[in-house]
N, C-alpha and C. Protein backbone atom coordinates (compact mmCIF):
# COMPACT_ATOMS: atom_id res chain seq x y z
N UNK A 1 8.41 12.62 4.95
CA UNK A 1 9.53 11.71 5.04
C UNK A 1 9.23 10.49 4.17
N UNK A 2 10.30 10.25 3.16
CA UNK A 2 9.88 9.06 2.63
C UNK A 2 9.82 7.81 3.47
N UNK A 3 8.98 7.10 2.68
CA UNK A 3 8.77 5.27 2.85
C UNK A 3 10.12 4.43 3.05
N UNK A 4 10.77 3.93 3.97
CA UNK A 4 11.47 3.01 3.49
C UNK A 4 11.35 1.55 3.95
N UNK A 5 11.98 1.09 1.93
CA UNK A 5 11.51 -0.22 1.65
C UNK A 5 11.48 -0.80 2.43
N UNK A 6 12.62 -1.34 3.13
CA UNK A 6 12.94 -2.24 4.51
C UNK A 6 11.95 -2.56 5.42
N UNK A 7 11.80 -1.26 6.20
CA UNK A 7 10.42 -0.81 6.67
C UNK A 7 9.29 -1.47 6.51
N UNK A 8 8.56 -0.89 5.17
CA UNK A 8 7.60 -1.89 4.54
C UNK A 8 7.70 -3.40 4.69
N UNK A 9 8.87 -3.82 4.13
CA UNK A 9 8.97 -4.83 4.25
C UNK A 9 8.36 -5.55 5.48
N UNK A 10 9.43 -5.53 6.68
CA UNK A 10 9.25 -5.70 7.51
C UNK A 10 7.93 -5.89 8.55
N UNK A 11 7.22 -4.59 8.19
CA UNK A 11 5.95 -4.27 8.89
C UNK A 11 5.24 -5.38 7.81
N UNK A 12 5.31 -5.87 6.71
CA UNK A 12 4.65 -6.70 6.18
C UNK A 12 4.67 -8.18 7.06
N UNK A 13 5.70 -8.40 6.96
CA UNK A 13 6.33 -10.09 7.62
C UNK A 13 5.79 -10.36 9.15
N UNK A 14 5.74 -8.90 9.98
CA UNK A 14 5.41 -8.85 11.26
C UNK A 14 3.56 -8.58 11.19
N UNK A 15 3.13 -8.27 10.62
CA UNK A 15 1.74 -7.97 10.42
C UNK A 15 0.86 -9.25 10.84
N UNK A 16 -0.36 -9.43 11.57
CA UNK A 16 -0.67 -10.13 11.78
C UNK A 16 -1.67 -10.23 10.61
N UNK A 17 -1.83 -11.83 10.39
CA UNK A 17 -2.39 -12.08 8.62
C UNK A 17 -1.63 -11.54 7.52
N UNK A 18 -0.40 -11.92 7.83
CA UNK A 18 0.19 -11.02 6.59
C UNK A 18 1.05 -12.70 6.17
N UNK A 19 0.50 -14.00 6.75
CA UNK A 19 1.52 -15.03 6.04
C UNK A 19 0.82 -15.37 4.45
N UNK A 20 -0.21 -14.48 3.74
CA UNK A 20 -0.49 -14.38 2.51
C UNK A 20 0.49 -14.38 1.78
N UNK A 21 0.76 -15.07 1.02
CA UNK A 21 2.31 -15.33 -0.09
C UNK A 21 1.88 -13.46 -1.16
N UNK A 22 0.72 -13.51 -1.59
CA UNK A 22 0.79 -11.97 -2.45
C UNK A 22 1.15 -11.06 -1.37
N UNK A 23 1.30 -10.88 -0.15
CA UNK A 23 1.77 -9.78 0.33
C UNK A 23 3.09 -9.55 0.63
N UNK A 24 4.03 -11.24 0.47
CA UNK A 24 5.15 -10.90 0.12
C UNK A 24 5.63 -10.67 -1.07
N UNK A 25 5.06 -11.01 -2.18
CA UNK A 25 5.57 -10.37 -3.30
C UNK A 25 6.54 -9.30 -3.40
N UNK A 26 7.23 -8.68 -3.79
CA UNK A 26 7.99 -7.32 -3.94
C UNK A 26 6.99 -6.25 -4.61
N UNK A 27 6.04 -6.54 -5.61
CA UNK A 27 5.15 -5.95 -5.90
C UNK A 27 4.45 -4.87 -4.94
N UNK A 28 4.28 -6.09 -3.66
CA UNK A 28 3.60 -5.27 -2.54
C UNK A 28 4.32 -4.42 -1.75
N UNK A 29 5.50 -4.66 -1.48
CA UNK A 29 6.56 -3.79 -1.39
C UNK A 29 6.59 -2.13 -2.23
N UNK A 30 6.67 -3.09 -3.27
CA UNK A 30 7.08 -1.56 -4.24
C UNK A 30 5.88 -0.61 -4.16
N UNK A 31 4.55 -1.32 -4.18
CA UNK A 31 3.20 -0.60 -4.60
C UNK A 31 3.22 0.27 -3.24
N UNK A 32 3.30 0.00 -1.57
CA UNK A 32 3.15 0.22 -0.94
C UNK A 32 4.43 1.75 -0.72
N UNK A 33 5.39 1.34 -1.11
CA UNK A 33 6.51 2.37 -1.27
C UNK A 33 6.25 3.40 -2.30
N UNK A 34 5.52 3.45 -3.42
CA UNK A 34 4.85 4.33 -4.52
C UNK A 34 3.82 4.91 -3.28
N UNK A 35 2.84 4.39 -3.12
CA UNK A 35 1.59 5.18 -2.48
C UNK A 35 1.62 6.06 -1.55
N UNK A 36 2.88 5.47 -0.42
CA UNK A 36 2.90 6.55 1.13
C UNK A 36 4.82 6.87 0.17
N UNK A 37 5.02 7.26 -0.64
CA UNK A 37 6.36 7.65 -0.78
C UNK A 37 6.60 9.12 0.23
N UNK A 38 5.29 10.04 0.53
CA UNK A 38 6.12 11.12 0.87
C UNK A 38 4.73 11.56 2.57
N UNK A 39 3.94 10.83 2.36
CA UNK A 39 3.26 10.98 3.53
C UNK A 39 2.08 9.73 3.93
N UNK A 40 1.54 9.53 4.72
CA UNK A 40 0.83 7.84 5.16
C UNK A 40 -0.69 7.76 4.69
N UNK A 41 -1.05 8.96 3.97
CA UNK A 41 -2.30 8.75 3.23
C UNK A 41 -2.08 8.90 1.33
N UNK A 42 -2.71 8.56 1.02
CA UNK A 42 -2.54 8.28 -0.63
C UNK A 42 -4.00 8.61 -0.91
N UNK A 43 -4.06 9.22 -2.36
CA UNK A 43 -5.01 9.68 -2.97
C UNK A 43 -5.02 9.40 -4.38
N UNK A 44 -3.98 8.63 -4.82
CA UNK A 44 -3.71 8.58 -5.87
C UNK A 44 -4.82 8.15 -6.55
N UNK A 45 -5.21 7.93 -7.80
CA UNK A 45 -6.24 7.13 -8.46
C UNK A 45 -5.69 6.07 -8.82
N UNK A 46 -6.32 4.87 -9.94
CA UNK A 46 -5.91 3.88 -10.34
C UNK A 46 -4.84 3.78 -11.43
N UNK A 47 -5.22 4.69 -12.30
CA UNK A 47 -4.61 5.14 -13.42
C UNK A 47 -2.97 5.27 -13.19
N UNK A 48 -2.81 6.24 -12.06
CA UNK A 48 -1.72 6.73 -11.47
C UNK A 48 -0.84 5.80 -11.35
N UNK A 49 -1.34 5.03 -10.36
CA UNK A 49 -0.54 3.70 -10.12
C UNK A 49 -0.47 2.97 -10.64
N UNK A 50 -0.97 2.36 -11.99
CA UNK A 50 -0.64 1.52 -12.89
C UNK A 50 0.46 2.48 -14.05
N UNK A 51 0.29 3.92 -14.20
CA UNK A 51 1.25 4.62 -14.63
C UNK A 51 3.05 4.97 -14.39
N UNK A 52 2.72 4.07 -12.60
CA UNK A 52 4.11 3.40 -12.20
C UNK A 52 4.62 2.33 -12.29
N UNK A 53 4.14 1.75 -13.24
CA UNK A 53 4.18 0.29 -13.89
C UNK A 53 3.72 -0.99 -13.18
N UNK A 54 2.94 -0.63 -12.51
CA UNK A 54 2.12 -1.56 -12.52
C UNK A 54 0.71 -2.16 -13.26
N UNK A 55 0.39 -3.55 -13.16
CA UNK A 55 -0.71 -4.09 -13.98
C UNK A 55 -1.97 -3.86 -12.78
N UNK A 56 -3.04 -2.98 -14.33
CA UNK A 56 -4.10 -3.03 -13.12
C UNK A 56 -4.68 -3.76 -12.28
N UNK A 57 -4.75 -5.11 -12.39
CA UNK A 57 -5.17 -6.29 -11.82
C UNK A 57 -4.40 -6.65 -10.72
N UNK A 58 -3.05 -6.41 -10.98
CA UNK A 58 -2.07 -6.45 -9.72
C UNK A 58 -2.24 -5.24 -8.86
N UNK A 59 -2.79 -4.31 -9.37
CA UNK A 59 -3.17 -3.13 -8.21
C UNK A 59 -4.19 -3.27 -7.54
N UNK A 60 -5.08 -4.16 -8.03
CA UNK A 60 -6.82 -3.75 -7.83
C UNK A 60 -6.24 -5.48 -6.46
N UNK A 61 -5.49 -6.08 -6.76
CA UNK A 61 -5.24 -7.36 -5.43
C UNK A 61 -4.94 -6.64 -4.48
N UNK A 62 -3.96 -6.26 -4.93
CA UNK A 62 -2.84 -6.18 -3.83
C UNK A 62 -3.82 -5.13 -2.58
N UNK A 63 -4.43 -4.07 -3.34
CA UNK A 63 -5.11 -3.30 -2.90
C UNK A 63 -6.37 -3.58 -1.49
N UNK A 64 -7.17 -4.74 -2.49
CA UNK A 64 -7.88 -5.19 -1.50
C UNK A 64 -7.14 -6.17 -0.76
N UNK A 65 -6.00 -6.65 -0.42
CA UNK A 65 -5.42 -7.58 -0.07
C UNK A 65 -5.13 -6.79 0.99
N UNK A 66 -4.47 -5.53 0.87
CA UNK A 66 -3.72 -4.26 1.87
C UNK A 66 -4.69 -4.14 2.86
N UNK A 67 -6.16 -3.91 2.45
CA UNK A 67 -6.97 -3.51 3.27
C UNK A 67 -7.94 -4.67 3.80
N UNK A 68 -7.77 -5.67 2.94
CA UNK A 68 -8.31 -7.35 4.25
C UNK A 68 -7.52 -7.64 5.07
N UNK A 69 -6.48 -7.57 5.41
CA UNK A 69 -5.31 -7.29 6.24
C UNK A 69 -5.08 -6.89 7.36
N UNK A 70 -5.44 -5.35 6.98
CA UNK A 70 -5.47 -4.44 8.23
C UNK A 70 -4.88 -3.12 7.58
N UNK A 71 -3.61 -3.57 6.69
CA UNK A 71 -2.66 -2.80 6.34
C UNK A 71 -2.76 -1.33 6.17
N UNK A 72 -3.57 -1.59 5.40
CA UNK A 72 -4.37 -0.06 4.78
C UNK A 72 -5.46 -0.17 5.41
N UNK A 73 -5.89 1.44 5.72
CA UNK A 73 -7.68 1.75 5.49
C UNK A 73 -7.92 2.26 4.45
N UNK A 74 -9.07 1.71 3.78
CA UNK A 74 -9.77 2.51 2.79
C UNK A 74 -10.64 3.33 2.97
N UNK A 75 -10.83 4.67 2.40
CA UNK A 75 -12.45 5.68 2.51
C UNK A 75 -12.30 5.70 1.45
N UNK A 76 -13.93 5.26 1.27
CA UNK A 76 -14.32 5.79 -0.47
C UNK A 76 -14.24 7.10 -0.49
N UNK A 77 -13.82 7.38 -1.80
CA UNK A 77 -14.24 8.73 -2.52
C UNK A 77 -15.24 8.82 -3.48
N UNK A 78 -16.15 10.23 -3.15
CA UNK A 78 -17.25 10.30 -3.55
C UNK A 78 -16.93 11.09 -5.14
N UNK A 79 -17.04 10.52 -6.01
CA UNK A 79 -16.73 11.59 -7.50
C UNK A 79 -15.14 11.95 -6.82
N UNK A 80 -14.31 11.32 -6.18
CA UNK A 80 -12.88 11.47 -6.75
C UNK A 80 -12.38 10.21 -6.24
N UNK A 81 -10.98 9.89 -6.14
CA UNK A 81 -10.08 8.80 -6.14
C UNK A 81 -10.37 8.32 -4.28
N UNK A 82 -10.51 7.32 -4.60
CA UNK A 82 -10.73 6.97 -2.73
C UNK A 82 -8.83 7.06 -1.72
N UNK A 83 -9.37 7.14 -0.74
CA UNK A 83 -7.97 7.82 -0.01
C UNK A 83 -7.52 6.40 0.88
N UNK A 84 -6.04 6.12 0.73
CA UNK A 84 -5.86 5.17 1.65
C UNK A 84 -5.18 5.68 3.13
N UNK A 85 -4.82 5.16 3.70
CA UNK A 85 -4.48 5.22 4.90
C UNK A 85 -2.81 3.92 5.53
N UNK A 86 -2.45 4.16 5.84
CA UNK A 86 -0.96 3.37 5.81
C UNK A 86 -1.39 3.46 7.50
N UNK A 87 -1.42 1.98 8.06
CA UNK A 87 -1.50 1.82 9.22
C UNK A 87 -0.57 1.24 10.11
N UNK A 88 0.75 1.03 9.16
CA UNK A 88 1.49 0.68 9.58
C UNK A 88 2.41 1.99 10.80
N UNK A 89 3.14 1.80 11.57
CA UNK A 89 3.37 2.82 12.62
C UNK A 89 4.76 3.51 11.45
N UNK A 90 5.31 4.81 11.27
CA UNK A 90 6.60 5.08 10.83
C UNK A 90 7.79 5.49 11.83
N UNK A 91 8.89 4.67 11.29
CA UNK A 91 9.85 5.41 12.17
C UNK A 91 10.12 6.88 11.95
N UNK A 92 10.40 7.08 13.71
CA UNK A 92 10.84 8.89 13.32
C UNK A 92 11.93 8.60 13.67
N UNK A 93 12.87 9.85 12.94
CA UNK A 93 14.30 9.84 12.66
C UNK A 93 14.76 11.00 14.44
């Protein structure tokens, strides 16, 4: 089920530690809507996601920003792309 924006949004604004001005960005929005677009873990690499137009530097924040947060969990990956985790709850339809 896709991500929706709103959603994100939202779970951003309500997040506790989330009154960080970069996590309202739309950036963080959008990045977060790219990563869980079709399920709540992501594997993507870096490449990937800057291949959705984003700047790597704005990925590599927002990223650790997601996961000082709470937002995300991170697991490293060992010799492949580390996996995130979307901890936010999703609505079911």
């Amino acid at each position: 089920m896709p991500i929706d924006p709103d959603e994100v949004a939202a779970a951003i604004r309500a997040h506790p530690g989330m009154g960080r001005r970069q996590l309202l960005a739309a950036d963080a929005i959008r990045l977060l809507t790219v990563m869980f677009a079709n399920a709540d873990v992501c594997n993507s690499n870096l490449d990937s996601l800057t291949a959705a137009g984003f700047s790597r530097a704005t990925v590599i924040r927002l990223l650790r920003a997601f996961v000082d947060t709470g937002l995300v969990a991170k697991e490293r990956g060992a010799g492949r792309p580390n996996t995130y985790r979307l901890l936010m709850p999703r609505r079911r339809p």
